[in-house]
Structure formats: C-alpha cells, structure tokens
PDB file of N, CA and C in Angstrom:
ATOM      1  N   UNK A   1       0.853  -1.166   0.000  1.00  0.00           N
ATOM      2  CA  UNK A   1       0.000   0.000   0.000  1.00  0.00           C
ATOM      3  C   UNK A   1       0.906   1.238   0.000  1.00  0.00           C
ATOM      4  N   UNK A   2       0.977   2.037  -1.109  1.00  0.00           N
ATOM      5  CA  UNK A   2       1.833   2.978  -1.337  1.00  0.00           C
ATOM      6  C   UNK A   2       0.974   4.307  -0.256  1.00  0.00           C
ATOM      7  N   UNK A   3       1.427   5.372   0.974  1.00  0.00           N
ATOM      8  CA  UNK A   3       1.533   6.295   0.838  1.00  0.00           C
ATOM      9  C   UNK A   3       2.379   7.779   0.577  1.00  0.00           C
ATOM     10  N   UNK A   4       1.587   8.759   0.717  1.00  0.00           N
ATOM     11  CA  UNK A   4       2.810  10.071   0.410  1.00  0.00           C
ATOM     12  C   UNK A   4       3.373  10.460   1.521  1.00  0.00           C
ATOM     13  N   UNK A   5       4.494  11.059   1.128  1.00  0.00           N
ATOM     14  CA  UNK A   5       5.126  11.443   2.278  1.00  0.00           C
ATOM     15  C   UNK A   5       5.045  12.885   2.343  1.00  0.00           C
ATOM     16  N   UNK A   6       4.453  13.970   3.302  1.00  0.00           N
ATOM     17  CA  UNK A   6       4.048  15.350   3.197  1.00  0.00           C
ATOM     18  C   UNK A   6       5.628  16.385   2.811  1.00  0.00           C
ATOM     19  N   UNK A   7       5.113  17.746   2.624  1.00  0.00           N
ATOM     20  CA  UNK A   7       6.446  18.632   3.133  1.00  0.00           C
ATOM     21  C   UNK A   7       7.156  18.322   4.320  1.00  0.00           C
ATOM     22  N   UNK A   8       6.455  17.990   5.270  1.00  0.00           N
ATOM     23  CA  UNK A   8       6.604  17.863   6.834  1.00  0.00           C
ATOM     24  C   UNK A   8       7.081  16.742   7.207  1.00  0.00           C
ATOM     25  N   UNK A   9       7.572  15.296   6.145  1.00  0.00           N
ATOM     26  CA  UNK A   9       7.616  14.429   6.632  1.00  0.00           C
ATOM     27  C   UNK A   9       6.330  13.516   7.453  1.00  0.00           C
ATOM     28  N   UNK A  10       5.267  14.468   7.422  1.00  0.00           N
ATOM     29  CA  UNK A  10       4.175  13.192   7.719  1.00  0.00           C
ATOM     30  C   UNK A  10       3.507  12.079   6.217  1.00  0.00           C
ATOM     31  N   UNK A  11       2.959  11.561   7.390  1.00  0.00           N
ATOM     32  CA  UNK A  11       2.353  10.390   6.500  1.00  0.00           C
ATOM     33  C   UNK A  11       1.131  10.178   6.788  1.00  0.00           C
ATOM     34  N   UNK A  12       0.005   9.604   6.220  1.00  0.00           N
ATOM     35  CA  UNK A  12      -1.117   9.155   6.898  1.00  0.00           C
ATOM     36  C   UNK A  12      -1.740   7.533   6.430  1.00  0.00           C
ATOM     37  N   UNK A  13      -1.899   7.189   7.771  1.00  0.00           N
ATOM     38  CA  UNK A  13      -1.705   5.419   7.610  1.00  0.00           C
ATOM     39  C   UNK A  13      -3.545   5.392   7.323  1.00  0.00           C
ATOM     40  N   UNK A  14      -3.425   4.611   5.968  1.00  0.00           N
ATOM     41  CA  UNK A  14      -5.288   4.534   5.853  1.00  0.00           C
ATOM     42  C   UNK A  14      -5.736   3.941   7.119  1.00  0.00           C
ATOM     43  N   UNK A  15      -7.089   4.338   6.765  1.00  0.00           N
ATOM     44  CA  UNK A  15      -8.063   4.523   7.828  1.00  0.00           C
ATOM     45  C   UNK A  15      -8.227   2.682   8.081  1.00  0.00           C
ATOM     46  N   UNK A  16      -8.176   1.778   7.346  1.00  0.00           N
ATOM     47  CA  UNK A  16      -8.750   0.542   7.014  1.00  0.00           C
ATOM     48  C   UNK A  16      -7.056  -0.048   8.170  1.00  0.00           C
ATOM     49  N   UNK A  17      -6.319   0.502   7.735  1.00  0.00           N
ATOM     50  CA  UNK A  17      -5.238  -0.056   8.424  1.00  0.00           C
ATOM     51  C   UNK A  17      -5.387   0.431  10.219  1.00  0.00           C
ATOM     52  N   UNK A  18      -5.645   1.509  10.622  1.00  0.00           N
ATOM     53  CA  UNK A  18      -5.693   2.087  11.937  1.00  0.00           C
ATOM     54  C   UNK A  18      -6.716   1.480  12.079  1.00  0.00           C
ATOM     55  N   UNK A  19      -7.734   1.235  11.607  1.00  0.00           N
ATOM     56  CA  UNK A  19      -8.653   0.463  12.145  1.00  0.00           C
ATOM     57  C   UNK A  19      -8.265  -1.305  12.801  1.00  0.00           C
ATOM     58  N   UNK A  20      -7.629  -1.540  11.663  1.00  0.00           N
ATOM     59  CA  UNK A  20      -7.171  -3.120  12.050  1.00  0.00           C
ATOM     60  C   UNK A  20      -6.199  -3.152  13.189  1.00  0.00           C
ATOM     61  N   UNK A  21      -5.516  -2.219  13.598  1.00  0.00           N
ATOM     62  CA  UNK A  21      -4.526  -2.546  14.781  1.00  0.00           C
ATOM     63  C   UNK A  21      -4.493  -1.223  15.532  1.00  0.00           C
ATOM     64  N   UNK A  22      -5.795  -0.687  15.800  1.00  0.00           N
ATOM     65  CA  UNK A  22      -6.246  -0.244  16.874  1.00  0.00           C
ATOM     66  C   UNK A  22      -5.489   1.001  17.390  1.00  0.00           C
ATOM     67  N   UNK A  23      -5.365   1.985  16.245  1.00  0.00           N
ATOM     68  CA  UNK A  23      -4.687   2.909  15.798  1.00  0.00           C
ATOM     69  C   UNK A  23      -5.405   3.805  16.107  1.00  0.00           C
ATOM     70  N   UNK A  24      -5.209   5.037  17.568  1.00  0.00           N
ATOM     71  CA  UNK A  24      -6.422   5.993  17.746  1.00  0.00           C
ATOM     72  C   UNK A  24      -5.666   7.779  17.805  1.00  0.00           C
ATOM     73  N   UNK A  25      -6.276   8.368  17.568  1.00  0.00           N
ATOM     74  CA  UNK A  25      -5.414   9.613  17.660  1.00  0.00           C
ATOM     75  C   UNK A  25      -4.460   9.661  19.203  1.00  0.00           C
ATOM     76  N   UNK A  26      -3.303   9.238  19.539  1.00  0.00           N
ATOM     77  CA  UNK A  26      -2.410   9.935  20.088  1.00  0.00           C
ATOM     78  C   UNK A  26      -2.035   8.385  20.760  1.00  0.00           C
ATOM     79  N   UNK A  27      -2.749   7.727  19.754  1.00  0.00           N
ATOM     80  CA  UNK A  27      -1.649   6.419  20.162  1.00  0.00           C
ATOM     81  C   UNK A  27      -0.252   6.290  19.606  1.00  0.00           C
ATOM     82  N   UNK A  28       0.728   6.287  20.591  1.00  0.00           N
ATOM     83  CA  UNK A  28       2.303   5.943  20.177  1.00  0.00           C
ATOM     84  C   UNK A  28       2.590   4.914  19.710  1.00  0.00           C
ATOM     85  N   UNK A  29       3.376   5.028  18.573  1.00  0.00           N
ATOM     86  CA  UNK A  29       3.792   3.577  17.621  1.00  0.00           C
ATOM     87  C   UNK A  29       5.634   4.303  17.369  1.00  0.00           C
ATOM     88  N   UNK A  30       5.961   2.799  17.276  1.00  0.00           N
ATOM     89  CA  UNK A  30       7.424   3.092  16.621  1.00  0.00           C
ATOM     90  C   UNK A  30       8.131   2.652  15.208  1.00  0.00           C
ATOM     91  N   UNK A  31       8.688   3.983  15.214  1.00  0.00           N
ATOM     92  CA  UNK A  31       9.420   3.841  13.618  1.00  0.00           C
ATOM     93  C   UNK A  31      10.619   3.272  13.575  1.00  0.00           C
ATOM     94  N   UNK A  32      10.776   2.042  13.369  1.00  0.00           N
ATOM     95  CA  UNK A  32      12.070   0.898  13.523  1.00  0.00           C
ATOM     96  C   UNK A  32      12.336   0.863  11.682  1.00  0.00           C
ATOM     97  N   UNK A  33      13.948   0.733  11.729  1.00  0.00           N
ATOM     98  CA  UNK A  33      14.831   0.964  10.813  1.00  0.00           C
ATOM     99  C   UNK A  33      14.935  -0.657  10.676  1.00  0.00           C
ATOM    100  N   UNK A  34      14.891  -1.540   9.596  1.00  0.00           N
ATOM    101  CA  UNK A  34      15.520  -2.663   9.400  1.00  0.00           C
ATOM    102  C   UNK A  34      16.414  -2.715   8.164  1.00  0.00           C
ATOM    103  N   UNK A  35      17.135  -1.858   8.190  1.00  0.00           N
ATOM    104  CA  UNK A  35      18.048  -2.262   7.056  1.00  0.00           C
ATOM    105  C   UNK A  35      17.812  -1.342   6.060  1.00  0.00           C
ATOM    106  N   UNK A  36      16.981  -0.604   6.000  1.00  0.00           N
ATOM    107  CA  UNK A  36      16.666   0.040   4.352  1.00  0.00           C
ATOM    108  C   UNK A  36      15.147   0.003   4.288  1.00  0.00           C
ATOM    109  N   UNK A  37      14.724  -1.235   4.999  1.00  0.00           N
ATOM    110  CA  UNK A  37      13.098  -0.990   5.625  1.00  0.00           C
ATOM    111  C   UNK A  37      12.435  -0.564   6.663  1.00  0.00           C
ATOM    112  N   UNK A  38      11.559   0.724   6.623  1.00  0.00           N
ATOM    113  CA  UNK A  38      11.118   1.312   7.806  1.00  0.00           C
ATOM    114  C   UNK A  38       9.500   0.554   8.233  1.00  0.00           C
ATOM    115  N   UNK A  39       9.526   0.474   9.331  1.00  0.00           N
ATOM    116  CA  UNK A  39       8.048  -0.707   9.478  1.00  0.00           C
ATOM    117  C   UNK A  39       7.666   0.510  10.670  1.00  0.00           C
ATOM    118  N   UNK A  40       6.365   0.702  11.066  1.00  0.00           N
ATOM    119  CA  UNK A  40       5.525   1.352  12.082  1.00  0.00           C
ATOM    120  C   UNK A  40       5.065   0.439  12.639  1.00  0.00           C
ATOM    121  N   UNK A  41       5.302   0.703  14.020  1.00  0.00           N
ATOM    122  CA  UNK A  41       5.075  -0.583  15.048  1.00  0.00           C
ATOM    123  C   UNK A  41       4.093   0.022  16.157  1.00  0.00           C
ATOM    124  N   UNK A  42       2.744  -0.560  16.583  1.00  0.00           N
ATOM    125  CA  UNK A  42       2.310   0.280  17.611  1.00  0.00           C
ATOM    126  C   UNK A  42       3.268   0.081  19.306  1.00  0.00           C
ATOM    127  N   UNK A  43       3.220   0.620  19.915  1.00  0.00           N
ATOM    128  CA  UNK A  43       4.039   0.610  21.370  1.00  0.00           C
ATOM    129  C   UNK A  43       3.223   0.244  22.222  1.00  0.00           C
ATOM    130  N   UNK A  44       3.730  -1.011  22.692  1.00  0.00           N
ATOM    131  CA  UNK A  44       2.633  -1.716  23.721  1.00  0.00           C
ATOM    132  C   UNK A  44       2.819  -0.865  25.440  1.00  0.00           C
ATOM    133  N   UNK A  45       1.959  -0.400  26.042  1.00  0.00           N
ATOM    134  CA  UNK A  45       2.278   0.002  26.914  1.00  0.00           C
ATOM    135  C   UNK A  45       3.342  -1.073  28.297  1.00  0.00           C
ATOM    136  N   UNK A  46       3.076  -2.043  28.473  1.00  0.00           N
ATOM    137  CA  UNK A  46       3.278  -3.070  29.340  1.00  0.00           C
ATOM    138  C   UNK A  46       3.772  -4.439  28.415  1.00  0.00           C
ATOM    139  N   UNK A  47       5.179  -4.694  28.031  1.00  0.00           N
ATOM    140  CA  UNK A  47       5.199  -5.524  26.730  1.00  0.00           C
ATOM    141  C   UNK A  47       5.189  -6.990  27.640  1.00  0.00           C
ATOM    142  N   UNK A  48       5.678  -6.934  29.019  1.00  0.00           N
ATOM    143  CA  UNK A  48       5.649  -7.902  29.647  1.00  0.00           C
ATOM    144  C   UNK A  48       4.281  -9.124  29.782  1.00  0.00           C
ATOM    145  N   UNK A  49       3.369  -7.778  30.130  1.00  0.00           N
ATOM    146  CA  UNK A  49       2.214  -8.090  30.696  1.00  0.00           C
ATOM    147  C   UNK A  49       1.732  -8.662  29.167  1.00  0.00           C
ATOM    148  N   UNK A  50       1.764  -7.982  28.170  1.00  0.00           N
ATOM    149  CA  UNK A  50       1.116  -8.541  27.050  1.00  0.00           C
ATOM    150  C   UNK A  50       1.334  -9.646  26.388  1.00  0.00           C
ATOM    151  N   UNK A  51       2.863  -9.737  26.726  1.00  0.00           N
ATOM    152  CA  UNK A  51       3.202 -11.243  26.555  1.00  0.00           C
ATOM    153  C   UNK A  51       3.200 -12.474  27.304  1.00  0.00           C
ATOM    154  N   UNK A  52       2.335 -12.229  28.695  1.00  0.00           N
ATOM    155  CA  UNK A  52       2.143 -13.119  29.283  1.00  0.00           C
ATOM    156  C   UNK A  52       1.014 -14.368  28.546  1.00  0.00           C
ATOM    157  N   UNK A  53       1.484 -15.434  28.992  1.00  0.00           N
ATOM    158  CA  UNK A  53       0.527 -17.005  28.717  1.00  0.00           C
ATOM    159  C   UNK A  53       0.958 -16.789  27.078  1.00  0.00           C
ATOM    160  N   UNK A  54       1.358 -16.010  26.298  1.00  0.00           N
ATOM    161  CA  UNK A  54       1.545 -16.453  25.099  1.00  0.00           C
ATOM    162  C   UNK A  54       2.289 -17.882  24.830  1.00  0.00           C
ATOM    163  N   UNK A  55       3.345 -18.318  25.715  1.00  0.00           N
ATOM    164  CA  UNK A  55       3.964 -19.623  25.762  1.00  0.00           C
ATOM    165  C   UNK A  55       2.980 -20.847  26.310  1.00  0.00           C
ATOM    166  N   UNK A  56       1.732 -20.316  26.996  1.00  0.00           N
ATOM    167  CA  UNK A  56       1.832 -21.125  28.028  1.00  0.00           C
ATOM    168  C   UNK A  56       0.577 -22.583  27.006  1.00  0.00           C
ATOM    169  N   UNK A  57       0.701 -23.510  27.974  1.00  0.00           N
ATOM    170  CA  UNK A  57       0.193 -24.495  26.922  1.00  0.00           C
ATOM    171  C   UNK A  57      -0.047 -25.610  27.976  1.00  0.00           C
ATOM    172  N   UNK A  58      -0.813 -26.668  27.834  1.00  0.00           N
ATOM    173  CA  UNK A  58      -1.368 -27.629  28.253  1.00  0.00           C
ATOM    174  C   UNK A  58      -0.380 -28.816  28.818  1.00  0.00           C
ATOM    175  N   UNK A  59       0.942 -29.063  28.305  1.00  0.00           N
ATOM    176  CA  UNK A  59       1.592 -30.128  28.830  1.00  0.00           C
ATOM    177  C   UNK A  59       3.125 -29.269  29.443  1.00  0.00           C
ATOM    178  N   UNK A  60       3.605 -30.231  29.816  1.00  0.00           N
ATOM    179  CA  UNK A  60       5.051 -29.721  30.631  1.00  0.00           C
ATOM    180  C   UNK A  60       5.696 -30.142  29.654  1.00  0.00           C
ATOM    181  N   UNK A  61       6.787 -29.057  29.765  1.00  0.00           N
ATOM    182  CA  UNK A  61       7.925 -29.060  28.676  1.00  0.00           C
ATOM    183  C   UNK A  61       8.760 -30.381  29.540  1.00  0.00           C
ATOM    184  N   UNK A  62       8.742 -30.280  30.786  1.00  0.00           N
ATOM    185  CA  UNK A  62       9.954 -31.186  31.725  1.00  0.00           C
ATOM    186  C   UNK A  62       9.512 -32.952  31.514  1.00  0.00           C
ATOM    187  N   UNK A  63       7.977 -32.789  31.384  1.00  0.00           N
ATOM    188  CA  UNK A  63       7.672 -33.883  31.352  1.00  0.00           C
ATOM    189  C   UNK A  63       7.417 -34.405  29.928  1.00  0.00           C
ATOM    190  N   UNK A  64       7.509 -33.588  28.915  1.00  0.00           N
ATOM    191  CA  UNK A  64       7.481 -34.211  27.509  1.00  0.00           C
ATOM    192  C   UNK A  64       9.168 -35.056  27.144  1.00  0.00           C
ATOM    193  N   UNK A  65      10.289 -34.156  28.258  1.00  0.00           N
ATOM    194  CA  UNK A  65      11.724 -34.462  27.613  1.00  0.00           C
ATOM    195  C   UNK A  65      11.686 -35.837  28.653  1.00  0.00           C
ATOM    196  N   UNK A  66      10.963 -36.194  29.892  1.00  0.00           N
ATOM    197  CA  UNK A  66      11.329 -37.260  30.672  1.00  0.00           C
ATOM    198  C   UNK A  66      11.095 -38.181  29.617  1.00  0.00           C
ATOM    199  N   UNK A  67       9.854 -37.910  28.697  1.00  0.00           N
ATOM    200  CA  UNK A  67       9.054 -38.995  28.363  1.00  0.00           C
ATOM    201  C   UNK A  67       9.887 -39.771  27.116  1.00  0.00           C
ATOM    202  N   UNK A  68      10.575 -38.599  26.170  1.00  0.00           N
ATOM    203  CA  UNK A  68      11.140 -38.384  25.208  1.00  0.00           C
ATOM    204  C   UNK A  68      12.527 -39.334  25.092  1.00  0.00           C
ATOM    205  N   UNK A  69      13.249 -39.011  26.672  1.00  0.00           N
ATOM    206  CA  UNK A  69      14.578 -39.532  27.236  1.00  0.00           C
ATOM    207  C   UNK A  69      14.095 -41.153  27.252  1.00  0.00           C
ATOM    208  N   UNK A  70      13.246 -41.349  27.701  1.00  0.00           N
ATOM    209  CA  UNK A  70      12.477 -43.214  28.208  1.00  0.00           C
ATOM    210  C   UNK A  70      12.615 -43.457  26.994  1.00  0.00           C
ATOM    211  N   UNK A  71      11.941 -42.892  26.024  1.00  0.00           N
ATOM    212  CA  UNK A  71      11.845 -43.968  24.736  1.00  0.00           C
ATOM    213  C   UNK A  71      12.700 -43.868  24.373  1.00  0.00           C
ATOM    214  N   UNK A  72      13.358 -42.746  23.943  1.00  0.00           N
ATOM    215  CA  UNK A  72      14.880 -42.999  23.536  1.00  0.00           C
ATOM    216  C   UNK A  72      15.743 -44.554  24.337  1.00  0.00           C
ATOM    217  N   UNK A  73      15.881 -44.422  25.373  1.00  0.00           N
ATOM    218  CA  UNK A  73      16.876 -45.234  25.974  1.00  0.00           C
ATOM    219  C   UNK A  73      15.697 -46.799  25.697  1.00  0.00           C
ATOM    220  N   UNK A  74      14.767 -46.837  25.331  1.00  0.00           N
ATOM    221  CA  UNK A  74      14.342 -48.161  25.278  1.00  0.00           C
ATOM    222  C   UNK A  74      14.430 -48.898  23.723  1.00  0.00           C
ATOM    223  N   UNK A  75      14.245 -48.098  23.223  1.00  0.00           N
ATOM    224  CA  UNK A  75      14.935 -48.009  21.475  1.00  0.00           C
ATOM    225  C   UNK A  75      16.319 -48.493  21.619  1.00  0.00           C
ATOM    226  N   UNK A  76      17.244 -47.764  22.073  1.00  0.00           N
ATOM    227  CA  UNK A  76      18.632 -48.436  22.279  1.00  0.00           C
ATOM    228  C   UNK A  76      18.971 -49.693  22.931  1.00  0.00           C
ATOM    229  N   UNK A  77      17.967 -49.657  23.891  1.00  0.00           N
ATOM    230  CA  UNK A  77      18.166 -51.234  24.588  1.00  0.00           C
ATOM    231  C   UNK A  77      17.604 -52.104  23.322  1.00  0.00           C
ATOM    232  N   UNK A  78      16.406 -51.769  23.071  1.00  0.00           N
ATOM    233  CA  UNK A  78      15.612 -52.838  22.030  1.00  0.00           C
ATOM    234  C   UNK A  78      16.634 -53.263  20.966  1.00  0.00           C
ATOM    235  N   UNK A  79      16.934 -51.938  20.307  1.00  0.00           N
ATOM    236  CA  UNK A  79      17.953 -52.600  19.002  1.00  0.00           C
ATOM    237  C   UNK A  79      19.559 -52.171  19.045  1.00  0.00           C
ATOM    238  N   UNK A  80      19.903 -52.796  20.194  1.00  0.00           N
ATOM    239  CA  UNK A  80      21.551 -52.614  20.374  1.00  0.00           C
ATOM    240  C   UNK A  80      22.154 -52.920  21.361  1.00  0.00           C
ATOM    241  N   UNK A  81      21.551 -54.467  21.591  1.00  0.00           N
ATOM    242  CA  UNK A  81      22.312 -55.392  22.259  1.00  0.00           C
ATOM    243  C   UNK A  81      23.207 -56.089  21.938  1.00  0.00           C
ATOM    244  N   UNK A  82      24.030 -56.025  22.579  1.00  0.00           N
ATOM    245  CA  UNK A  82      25.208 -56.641  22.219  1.00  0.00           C
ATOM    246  C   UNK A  82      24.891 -58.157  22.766  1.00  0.00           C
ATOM    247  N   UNK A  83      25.044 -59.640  21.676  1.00  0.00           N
ATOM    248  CA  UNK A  83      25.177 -60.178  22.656  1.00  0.00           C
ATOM    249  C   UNK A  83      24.916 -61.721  21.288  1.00  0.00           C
TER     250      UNK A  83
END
C-alpha cells in the first residue's frame, strides 16, 4: 500500500489499516529501521504483561523431555544389544 510522504515528513496510515490494529489519535507507535526498511510498530504500553501465557500451553515441557529420554533409551536397549 503505497503512501505520500508530506512537506513535513508526515504520512497518513489509511483509515482501514488504523482500524485493524487499533490505531487511535495519540496512540504511540514506533518507527524501527531494518536495514533500508522502515516498518511502524504500535508501542505496547506493558510488553511484559502482554506477553504473558503467550507460551503457556497444556503439557510440561519437563515432562514431555522425561518422556522423550524413556523412549529414547528403550529403542537403544531394544535394538543394540550386544550379545
């Protein structure tokens, strides 16, 4: 989506876009440099808080590797006996 860039260096982000990510007059967003690409990022007030439970999930990570380690080592017993 091409816009212009003013005398002033402003810009104006369509309306269809501020709408989708909750873009309101005097909400702060940031202008991050990647290389040659400039991206507008909104600024989460609390990035902690917002990223909370995003990881979180139904089984244990500790108990998927116990489970993971067992079969492994029973695989090796099964096919790598020496004998």
């Amino acid at each position: 989506m091409n816009v212009r860039l003013s005398r002033k260096g402003w810009i104006v982000i369509p309306a269809a876009l501020r709408k989708k990510y909750g873009l309101k007059p005097g909400k702060e967003v940031r202008v991050v440099d990647y290389g040659g690409v400039l991206s507008i990022v909104p600024v989460v007030p609390d990035p902690i808080r917002a990223g909370a439970g995003v990881l979180r999930g139904d089984d244990s990570l500790a108990q998927a590797m116990v489970e993971e380690h067992r079969r492994e080592r029973e695989h090796d017993e099964t096919n790598f006996r020496v004998g």
